[in-house]
Each structure stands twice: as structure tokens, then as C-alpha cells.
N, C-alpha and C. Protein backbone atom coordinates (compact mmCIF):
# COMPACT_ATOMS: atom_id res chain seq x y z
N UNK A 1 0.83 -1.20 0.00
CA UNK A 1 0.00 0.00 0.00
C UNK A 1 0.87 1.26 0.00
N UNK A 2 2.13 1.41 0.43
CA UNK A 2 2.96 2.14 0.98
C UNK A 2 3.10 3.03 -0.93
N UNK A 3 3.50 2.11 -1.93
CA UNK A 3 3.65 2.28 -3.26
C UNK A 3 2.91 3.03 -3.25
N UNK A 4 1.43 2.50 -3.49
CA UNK A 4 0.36 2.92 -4.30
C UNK A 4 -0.32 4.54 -3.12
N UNK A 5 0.38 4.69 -2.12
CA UNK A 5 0.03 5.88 -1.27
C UNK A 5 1.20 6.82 -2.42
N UNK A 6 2.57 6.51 -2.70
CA UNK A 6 3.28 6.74 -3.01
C UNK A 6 2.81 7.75 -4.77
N UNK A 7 1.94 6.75 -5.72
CA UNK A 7 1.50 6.99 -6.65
C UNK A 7 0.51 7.93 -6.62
N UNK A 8 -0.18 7.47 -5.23
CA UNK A 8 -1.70 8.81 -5.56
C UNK A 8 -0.92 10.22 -5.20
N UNK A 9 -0.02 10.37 -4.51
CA UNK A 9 0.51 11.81 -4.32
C UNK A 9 1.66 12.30 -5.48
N UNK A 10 1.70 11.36 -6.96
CA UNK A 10 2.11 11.78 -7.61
C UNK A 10 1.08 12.24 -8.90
N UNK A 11 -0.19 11.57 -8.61
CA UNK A 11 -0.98 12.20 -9.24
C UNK A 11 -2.06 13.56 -9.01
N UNK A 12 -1.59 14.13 -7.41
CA UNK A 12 -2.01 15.02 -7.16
C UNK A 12 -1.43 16.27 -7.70
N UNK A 13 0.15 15.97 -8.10
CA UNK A 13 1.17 17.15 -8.03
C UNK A 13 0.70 17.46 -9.39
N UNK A 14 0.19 16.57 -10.16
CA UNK A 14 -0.25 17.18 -11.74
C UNK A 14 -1.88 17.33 -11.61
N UNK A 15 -2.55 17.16 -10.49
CA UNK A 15 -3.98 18.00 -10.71
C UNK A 15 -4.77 16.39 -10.94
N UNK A 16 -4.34 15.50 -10.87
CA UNK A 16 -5.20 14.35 -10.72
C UNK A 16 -5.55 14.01 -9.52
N UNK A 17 -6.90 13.44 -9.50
CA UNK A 17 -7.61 12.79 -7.81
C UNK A 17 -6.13 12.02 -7.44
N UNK A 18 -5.80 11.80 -6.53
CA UNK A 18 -5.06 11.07 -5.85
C UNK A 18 -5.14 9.51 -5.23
N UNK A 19 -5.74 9.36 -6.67
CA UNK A 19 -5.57 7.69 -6.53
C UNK A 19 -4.20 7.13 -6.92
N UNK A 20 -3.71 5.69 -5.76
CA UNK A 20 -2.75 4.79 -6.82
C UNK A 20 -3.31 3.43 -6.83
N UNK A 21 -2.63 2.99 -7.81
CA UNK A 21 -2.76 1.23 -7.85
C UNK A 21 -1.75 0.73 -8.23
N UNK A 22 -1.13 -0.46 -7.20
CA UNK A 22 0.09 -1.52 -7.76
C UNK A 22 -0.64 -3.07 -8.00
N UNK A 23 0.10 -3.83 -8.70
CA UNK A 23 -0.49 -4.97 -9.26
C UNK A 23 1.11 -6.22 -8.59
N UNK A 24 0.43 -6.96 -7.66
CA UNK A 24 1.28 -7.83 -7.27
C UNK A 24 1.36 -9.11 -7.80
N UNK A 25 2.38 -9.97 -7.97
CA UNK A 25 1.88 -11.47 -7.93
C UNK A 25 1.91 -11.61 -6.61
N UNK A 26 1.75 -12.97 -6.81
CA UNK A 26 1.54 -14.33 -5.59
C UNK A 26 3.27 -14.10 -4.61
N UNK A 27 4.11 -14.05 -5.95
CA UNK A 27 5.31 -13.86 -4.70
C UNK A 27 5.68 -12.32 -3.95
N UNK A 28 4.91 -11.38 -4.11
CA UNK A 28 5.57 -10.27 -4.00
C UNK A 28 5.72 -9.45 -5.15
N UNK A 29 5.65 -9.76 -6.10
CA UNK A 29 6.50 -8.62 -6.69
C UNK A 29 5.69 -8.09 -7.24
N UNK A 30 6.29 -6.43 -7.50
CA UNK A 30 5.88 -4.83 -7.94
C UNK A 30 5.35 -5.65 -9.73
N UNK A 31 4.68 -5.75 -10.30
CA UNK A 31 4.46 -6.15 -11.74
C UNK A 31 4.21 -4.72 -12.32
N UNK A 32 3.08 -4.17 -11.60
CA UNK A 32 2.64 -2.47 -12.32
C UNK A 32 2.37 -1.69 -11.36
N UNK A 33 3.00 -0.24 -11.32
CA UNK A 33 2.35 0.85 -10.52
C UNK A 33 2.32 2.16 -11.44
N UNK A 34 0.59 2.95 -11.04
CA UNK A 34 0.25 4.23 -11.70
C UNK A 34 -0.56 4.61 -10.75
N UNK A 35 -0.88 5.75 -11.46
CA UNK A 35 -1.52 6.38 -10.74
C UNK A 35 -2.64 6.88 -11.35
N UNK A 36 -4.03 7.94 -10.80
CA UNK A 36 -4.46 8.45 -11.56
C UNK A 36 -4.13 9.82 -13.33
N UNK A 37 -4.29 9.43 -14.31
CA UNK A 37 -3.96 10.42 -15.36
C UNK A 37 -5.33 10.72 -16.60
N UNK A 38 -6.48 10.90 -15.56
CA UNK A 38 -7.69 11.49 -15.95
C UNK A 38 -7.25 12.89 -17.07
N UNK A 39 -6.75 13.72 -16.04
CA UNK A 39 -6.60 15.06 -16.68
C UNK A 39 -5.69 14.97 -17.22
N UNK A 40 -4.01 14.40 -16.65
CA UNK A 40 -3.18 14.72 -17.80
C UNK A 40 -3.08 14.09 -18.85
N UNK A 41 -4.24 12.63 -19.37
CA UNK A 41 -4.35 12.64 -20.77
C UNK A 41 -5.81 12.95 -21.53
N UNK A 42 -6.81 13.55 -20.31
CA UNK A 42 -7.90 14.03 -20.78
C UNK A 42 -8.26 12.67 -21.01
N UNK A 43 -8.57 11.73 -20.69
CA UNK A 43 -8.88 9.74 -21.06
C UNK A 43 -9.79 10.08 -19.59
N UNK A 44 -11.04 9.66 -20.23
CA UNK A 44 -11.77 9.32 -18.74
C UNK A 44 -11.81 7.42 -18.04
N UNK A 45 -11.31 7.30 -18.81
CA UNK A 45 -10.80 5.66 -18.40
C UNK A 45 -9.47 5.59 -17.96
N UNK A 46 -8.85 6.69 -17.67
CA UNK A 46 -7.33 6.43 -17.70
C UNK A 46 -7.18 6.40 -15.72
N UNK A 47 -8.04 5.56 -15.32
CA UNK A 47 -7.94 5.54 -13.76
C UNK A 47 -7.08 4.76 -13.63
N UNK A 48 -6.25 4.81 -11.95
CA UNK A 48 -5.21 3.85 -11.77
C UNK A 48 -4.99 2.72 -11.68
N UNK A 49 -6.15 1.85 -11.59
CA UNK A 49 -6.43 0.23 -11.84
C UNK A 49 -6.27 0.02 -13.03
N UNK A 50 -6.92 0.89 -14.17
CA UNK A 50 -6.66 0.67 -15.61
C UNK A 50 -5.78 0.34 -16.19
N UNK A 51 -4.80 1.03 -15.88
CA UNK A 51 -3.53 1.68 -16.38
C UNK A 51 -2.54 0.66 -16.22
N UNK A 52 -2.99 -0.27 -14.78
CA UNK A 52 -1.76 -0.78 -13.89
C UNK A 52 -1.95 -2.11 -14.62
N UNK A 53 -3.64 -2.63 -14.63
CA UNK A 53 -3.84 -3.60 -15.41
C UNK A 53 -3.37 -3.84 -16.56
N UNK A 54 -3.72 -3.05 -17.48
CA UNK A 54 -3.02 -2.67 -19.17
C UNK A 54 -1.74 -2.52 -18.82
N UNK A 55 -1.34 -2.33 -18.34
CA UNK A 55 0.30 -2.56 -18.49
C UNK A 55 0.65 -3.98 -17.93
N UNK A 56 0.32 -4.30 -17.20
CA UNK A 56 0.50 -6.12 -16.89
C UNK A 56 0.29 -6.82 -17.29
N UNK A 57 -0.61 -6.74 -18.53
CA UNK A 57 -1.82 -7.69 -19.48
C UNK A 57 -0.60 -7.41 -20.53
N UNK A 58 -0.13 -6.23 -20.97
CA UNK A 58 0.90 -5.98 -22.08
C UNK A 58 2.08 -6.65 -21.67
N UNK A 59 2.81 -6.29 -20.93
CA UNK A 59 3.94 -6.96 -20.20
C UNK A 59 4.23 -8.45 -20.14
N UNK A 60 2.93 -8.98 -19.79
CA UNK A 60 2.51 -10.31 -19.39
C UNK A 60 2.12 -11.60 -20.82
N UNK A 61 1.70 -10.33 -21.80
CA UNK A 61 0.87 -10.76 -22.68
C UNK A 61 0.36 -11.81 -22.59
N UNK A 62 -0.82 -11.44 -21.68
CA UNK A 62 -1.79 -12.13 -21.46
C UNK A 62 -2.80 -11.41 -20.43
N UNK A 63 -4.35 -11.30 -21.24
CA UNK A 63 -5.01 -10.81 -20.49
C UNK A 63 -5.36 -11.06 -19.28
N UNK A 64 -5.21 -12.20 -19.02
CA UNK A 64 -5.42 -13.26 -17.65
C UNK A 64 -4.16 -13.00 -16.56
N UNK A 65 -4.69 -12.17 -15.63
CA UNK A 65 -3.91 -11.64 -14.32
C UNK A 65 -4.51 -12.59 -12.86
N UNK A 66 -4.31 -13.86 -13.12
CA UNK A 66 -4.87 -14.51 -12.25
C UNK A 66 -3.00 -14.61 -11.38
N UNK A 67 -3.25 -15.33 -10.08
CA UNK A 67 -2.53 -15.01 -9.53
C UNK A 67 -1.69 -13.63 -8.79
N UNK A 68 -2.70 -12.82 -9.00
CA UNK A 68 -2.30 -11.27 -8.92
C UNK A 68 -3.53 -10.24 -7.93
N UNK A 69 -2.81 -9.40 -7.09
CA UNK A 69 -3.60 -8.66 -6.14
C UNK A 69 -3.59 -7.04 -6.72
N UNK A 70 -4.44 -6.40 -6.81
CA UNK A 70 -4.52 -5.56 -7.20
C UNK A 70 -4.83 -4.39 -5.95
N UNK A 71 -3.94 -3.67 -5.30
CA UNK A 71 -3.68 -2.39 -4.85
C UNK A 71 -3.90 -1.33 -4.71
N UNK A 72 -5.31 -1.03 -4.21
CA UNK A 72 -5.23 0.58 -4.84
C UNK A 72 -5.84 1.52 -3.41
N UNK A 73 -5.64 2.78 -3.24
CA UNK A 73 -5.59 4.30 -2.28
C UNK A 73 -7.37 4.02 -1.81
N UNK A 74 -8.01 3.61 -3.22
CA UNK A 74 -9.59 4.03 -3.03
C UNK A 74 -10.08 2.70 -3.75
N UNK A 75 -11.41 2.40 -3.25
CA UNK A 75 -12.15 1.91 -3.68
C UNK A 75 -12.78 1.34 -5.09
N UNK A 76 -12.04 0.67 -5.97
CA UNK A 76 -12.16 0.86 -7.25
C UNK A 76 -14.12 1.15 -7.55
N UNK A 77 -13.97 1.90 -8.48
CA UNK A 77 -15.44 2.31 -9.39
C UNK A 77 -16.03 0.88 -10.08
N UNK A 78 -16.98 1.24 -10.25
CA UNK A 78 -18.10 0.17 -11.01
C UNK A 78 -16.80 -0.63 -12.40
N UNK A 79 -16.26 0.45 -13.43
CA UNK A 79 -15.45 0.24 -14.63
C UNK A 79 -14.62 -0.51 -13.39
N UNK A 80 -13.69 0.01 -13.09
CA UNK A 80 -12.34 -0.83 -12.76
C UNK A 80 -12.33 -1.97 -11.69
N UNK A 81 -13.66 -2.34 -11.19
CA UNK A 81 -13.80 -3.49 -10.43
C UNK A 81 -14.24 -4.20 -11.61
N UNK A 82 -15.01 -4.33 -12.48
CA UNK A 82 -15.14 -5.16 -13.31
C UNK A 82 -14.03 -5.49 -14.14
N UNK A 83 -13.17 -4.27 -14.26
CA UNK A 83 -11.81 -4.77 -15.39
C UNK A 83 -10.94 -6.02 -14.54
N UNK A 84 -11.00 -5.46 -13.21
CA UNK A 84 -10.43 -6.46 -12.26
C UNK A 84 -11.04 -8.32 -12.43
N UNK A 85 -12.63 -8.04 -12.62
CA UNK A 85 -13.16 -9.15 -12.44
C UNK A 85 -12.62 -9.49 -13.69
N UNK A 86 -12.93 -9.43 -15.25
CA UNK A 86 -12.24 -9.61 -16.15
C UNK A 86 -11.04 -10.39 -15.92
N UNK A 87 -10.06 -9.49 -15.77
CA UNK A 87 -8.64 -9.51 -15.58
C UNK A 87 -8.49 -11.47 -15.18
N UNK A 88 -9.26 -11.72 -14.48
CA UNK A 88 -9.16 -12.77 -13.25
C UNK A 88 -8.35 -12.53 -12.30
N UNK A 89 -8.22 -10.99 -11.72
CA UNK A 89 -7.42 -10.91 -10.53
C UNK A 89 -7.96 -11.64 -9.18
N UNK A 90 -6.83 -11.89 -8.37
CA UNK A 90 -7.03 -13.12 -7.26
C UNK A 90 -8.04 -11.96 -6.40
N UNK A 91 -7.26 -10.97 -5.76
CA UNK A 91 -7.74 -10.10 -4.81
C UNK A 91 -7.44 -8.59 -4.96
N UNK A 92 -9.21 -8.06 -4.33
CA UNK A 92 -8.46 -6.45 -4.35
C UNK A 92 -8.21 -5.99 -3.03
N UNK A 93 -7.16 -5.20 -2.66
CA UNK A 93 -7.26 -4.15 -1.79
C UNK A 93 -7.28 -3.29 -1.73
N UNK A 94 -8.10 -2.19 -1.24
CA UNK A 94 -7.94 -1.25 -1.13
C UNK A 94 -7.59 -0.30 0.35
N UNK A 95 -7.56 1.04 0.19
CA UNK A 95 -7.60 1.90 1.42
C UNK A 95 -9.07 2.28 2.11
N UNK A 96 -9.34 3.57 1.43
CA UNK A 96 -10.71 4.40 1.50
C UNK A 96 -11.71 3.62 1.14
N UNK A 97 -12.83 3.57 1.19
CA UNK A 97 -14.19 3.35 0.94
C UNK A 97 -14.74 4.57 -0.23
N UNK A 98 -15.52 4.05 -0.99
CA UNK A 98 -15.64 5.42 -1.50
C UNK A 98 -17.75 5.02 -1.88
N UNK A 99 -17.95 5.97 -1.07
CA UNK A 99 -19.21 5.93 -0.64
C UNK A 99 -19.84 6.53 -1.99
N UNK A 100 -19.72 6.82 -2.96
CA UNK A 100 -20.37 8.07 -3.95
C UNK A 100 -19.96 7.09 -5.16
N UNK A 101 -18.88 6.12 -5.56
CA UNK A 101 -18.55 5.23 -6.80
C UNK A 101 -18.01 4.40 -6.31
N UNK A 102 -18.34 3.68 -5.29
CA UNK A 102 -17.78 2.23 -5.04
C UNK A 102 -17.89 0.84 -5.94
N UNK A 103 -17.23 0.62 -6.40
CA UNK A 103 -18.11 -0.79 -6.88
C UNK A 103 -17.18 -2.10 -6.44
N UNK A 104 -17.14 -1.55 -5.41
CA UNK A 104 -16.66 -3.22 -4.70
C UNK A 104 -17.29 -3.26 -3.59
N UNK A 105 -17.73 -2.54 -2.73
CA UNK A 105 -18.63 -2.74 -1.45
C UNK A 105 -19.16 -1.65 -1.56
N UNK A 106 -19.57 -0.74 -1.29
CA UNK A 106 -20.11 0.71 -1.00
C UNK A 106 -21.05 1.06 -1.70
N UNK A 107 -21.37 0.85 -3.42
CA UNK A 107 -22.54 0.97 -4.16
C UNK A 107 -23.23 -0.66 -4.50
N UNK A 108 -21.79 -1.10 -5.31
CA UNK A 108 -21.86 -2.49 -5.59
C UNK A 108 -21.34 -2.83 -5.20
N UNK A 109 -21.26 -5.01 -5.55
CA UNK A 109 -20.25 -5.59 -5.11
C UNK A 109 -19.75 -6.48 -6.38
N UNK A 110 -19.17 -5.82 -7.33
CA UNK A 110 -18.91 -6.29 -8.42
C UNK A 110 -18.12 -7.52 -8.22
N UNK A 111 -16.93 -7.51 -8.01
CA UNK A 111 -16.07 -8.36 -7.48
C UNK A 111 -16.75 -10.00 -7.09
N UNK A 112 -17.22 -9.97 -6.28
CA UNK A 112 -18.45 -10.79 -5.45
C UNK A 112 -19.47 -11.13 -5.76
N UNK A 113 -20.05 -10.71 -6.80
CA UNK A 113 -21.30 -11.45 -7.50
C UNK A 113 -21.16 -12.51 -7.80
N UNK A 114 -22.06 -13.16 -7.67
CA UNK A 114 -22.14 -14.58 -7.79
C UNK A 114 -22.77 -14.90 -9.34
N UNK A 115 -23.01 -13.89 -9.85
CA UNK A 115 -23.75 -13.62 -11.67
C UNK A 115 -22.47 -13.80 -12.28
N UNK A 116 -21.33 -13.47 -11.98
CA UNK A 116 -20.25 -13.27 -13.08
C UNK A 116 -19.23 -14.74 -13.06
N UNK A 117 -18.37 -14.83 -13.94
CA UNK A 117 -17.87 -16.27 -13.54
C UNK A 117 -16.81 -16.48 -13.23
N UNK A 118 -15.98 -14.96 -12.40
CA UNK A 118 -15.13 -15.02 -11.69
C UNK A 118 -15.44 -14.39 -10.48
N UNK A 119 -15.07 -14.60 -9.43
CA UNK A 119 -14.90 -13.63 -8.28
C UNK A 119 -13.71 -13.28 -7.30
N UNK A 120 -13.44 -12.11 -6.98
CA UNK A 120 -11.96 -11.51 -6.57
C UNK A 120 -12.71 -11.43 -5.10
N UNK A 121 -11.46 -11.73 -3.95
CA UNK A 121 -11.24 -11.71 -2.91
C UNK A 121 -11.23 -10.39 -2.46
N UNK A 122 -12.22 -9.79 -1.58
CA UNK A 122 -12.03 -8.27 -1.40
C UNK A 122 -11.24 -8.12 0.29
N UNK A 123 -10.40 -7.40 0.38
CA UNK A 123 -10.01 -6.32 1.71
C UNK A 123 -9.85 -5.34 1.67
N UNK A 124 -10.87 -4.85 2.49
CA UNK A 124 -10.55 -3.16 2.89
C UNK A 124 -10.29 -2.48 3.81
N UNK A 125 -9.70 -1.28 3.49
CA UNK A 125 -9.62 -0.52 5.38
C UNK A 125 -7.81 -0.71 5.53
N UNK A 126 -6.97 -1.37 4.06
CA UNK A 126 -5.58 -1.08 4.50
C UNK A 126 -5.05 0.30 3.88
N UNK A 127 -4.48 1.01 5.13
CA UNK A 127 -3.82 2.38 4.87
C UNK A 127 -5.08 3.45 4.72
N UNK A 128 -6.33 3.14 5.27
CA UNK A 128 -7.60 3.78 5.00
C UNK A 128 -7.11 5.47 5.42
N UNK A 129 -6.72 5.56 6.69
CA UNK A 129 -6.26 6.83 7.08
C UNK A 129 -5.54 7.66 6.48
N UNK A 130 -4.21 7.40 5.82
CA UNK A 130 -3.18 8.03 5.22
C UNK A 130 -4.25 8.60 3.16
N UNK A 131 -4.96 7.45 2.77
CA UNK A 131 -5.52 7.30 1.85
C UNK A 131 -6.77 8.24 1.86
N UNK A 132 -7.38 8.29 2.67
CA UNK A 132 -8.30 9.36 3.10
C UNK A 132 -7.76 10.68 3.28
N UNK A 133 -6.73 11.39 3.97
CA UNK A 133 -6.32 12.61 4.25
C UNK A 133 -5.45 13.11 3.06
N UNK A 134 -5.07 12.00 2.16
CA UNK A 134 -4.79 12.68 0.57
C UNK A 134 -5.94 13.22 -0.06
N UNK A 135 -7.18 12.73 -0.17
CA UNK A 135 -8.03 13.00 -0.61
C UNK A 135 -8.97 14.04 -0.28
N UNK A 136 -9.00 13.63 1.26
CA UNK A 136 -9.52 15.65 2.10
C UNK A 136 -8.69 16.68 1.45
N UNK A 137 -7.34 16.22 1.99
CA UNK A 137 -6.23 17.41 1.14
C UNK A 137 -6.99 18.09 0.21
N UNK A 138 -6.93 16.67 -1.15
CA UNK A 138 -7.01 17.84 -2.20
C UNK A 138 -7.83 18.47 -2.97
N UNK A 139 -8.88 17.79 -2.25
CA UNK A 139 -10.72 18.25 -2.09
C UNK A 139 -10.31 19.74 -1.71
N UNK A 140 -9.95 19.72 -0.56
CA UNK A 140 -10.06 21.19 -0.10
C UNK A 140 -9.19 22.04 -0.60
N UNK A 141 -7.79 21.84 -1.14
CA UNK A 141 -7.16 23.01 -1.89
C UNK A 141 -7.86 23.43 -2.89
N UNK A 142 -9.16 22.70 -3.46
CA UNK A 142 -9.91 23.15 -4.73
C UNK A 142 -10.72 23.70 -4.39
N UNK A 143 -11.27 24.01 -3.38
CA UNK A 143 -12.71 24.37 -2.86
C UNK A 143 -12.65 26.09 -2.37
């Protein structure tokens, strides 16, 4: 989580929400880290699960990210919990909750449906604090 705290405060310094996401395997290792780049490529899909995925799926070549935990500051959205489910990622974690576009617990539970014919392991609530007060931050320098 430490990374992906690492990533969302590099997407603040260019005017992006301050999300990150890293993409682990099974042993540890760093495979992908980004961050949010909404605004700096004007891509409204260009969130940090996206990004981290598509680059692991490229890397990997192979769309199938099974064996792999996916990392991220906030709560992935309706889109990037499903890219996850897609993906066949093992598990997500996240920090924050995000009460307003959750789609892993908070609106939906994409991940967890029992309709789709994969399902990802959810935890939440790691680094919730540090992940949250980026986001007050930079709520309020805009306001």
C-alpha cells in the first residue's frame, strides 16, 4: 500500500484525484504501478487500476492476471472493479471506501457477485487513514 500511497501523491502534483494502484503477484513482486492520469491525458478511463492492469496484461501478454492482487488508495469504481473481475485478478485491496462510486462494497459488489464467472477476494480498510487525508487534502485546496 505504501507504493500505491506513493502513486496517488504523484498524481495530485499534476492535478489528478489522488488515486494509486500496484499490481502484485503471488510472490511479492511490484508487476505495475500508476496512478491516476484522468486530466493529464484528458482519457476518462485512464484511472489507476486501468492503467496498472493494461500494463500487466501488455507486459505479461496475457489478459489473464490470475494469480495477482490488485492495490489501490480508493475503492475501485463500477469500470475498474469489473476490469479487475475480467482480468481474473485473485484479490483487491484497497484503502478508503468510496461511498459516492464504489463498486466493490459501498454501491456495488462487483467483485463478489455470484452472476459473473469469476470472483476476486475483497479487503478493505488497508492504509484507509493516510488514503483518506490525501483526498480531504485535495478536495479542499480546490474548494
Amino acid at each position: 500500500m505504501d507504493l500505491a500511497l506513493a502513486e496517488a501523491r504523484a498524481a495530485a502534483a499534476h492535478g489528478d484525484v489522488p488515486i494509486g494502484a500496484v499490481l502484485v503477484d503471488d510472490a511479492g513482486n511490484v508487476v505495475a504501478s500508476d496512478h491516476n492520469r484522468r486530466e493529464e491525458r484528458a482519457d476518462a478511463t485512464a484511472h489507476a487500476e486501468m492503467l496498472v492492469l493494461s500494463a500487466a496484461s501488455q507486459a505479461r501478454g496475457d489478459w489473464r492476471l490470475d494469480g495477482h492482487t490488485l492495490v489501490v488508495t480508493l475503492e475501485p469504481c463500477p469500470m475498474c472493479a469489473m476490469a479487475a473481475v475480467l482480468a481474473r485478478v485473485d484479490r483487491i485491496v484497497y484503502a478508503a471506501a468510496d461511498l459516492k462510486a464504489g463498486g466493490v462494497w459501498s454501491l456495488f459488489n462487483i467483485p463478489q457477485d455470484e452472476r459473473l464467472n469469476h470472483r476476486c477476494e475483497v479487503i478493505a480498510g488497508v492504509g484507509e487513514a493516510e488514503a483518506s487525508r490525501l483526498l480531504e487534502d485535495f478536495f479542499a485546496e480546490r474548494r
